[in-house]
Protein backbone atom coordinates (compact mmCIF):
# COMPACT_ATOMS: atom_id res chain seq x y z
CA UNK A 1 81.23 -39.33 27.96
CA UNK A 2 82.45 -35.80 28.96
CA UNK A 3 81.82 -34.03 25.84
CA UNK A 4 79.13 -31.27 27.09
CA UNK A 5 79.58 -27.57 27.41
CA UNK A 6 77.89 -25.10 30.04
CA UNK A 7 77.94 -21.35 29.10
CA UNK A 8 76.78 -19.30 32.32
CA UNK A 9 76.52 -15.26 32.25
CA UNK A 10 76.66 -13.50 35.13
CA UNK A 11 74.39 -10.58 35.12
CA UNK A 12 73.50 -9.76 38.31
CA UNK A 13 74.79 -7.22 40.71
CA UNK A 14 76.53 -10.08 42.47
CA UNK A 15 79.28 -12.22 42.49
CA UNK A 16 78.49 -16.19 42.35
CA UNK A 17 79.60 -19.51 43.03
CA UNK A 18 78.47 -22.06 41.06
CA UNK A 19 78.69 -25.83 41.96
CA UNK A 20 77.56 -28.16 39.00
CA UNK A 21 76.44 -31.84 40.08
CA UNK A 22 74.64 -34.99 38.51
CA UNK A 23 71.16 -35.62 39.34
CA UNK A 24 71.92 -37.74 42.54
CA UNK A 25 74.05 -34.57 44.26
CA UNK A 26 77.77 -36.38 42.73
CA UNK A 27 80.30 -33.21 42.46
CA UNK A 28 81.00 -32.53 38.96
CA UNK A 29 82.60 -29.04 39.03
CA UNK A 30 82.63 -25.93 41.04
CA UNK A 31 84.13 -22.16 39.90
CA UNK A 32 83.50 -18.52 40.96
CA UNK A 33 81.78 -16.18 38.70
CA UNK A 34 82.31 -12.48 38.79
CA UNK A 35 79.49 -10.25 38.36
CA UNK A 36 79.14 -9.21 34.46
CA UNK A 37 81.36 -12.22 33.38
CA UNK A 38 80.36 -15.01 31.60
CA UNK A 39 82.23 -18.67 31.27
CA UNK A 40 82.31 -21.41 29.93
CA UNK A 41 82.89 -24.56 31.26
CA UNK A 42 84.06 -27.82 28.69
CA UNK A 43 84.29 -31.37 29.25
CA UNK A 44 80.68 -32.15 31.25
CA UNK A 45 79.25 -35.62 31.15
CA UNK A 46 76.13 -35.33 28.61
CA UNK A 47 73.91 -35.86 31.70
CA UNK A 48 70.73 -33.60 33.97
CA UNK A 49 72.70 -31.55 36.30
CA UNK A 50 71.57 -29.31 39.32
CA UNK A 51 73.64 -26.19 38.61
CA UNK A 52 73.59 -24.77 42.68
CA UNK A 53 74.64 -20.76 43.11
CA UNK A 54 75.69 -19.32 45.71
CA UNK A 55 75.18 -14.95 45.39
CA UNK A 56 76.62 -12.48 47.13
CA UNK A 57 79.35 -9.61 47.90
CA UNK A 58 82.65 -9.82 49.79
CA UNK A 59 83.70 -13.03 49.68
CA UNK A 60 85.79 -13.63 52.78
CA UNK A 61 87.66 -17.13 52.83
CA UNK A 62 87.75 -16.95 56.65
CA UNK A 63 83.90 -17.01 57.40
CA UNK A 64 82.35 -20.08 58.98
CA UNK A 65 79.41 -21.66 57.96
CA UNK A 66 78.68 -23.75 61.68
CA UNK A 67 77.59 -27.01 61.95
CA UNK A 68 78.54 -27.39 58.02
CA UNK A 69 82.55 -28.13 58.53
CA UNK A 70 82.78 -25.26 55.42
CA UNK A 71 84.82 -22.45 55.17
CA UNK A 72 84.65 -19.95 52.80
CA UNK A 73 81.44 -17.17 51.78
CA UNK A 74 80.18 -14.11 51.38
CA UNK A 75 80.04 -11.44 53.79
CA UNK A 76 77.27 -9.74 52.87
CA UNK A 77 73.79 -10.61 50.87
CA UNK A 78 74.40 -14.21 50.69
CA UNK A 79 71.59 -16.99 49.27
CA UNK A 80 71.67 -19.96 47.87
CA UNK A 81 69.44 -21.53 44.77
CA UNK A 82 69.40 -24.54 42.82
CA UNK A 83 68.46 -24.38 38.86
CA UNK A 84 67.83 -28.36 37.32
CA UNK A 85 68.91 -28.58 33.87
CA UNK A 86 65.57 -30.24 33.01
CA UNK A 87 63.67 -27.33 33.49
CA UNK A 88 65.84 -25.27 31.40
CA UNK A 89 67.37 -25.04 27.99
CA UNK A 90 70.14 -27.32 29.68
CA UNK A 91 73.47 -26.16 28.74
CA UNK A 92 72.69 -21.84 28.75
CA UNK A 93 72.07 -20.15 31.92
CA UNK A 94 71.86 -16.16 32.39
CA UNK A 95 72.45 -14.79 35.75
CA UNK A 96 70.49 -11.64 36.15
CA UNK A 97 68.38 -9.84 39.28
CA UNK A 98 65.02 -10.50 37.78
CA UNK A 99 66.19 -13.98 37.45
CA UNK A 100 67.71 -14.48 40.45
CA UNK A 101 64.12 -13.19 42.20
CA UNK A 102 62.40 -16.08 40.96
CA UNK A 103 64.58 -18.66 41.28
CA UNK A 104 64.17 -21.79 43.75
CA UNK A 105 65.70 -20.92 46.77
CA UNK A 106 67.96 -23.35 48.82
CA UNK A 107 69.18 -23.48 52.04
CA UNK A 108 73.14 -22.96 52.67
CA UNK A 109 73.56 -26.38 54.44
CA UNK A 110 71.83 -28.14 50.83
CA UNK A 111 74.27 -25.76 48.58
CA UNK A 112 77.42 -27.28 50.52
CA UNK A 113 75.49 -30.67 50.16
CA UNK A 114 78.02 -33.44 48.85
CA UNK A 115 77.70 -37.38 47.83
């Protein structure tokens, strides 16, 4: 049943990219995320979901990520983390660069990761 909201603020010093998936990596949603936005995003299965984010500045739909068959990322500061809804309040995340500093990092290649 897709009757779950996710509210995510955004605020960090840069822009993101989040990717929303169920607990065995299925693609559920993806959207960007401005710096000092927030969204909200309707109609989520009632589920545990890795929310992955991808940070950085300048996004440039031309770059390359090799070996990945992915196009599309940030120029500049880019990194990659992984937040599992079991370990948080579930359906509230806050972007921000204390946050962000303690997160669990990921590698690019497990961000663009699909089932």
């Amino acid at each position: 049943v897709a009757n779950r909201s996710f509210i995510i603020k955004n605020l960090s010093s840069k822009d993101a990219v989040i990717c929303l998936t169920d607990a065995e990596n299925k693609f559920l949603r993806s959207f960007v995320i401005k710096m000092g936005i927030s969204a909200e995003v309707e109609q989520l299965p009632n589920t545990e979901m890795n929310v992955k984010v991808a940070t950085g500045k300048n996004w440039n739909k031309q770059k390359e990520h090799k070996n990945l068959n992915v196009m599309g990322g940030f120029n500049d500061n880019a990194t990659y983390y992984v937040i599992n809804t079991k370990k948080t309040n579930g359906w509230t995340v806050t972007l921000d660069d204390a946050t962000l500093s303690v997160m669990d990092q990921i590698e690019a290649k497990d961000f663009f990761l699909k089932n």
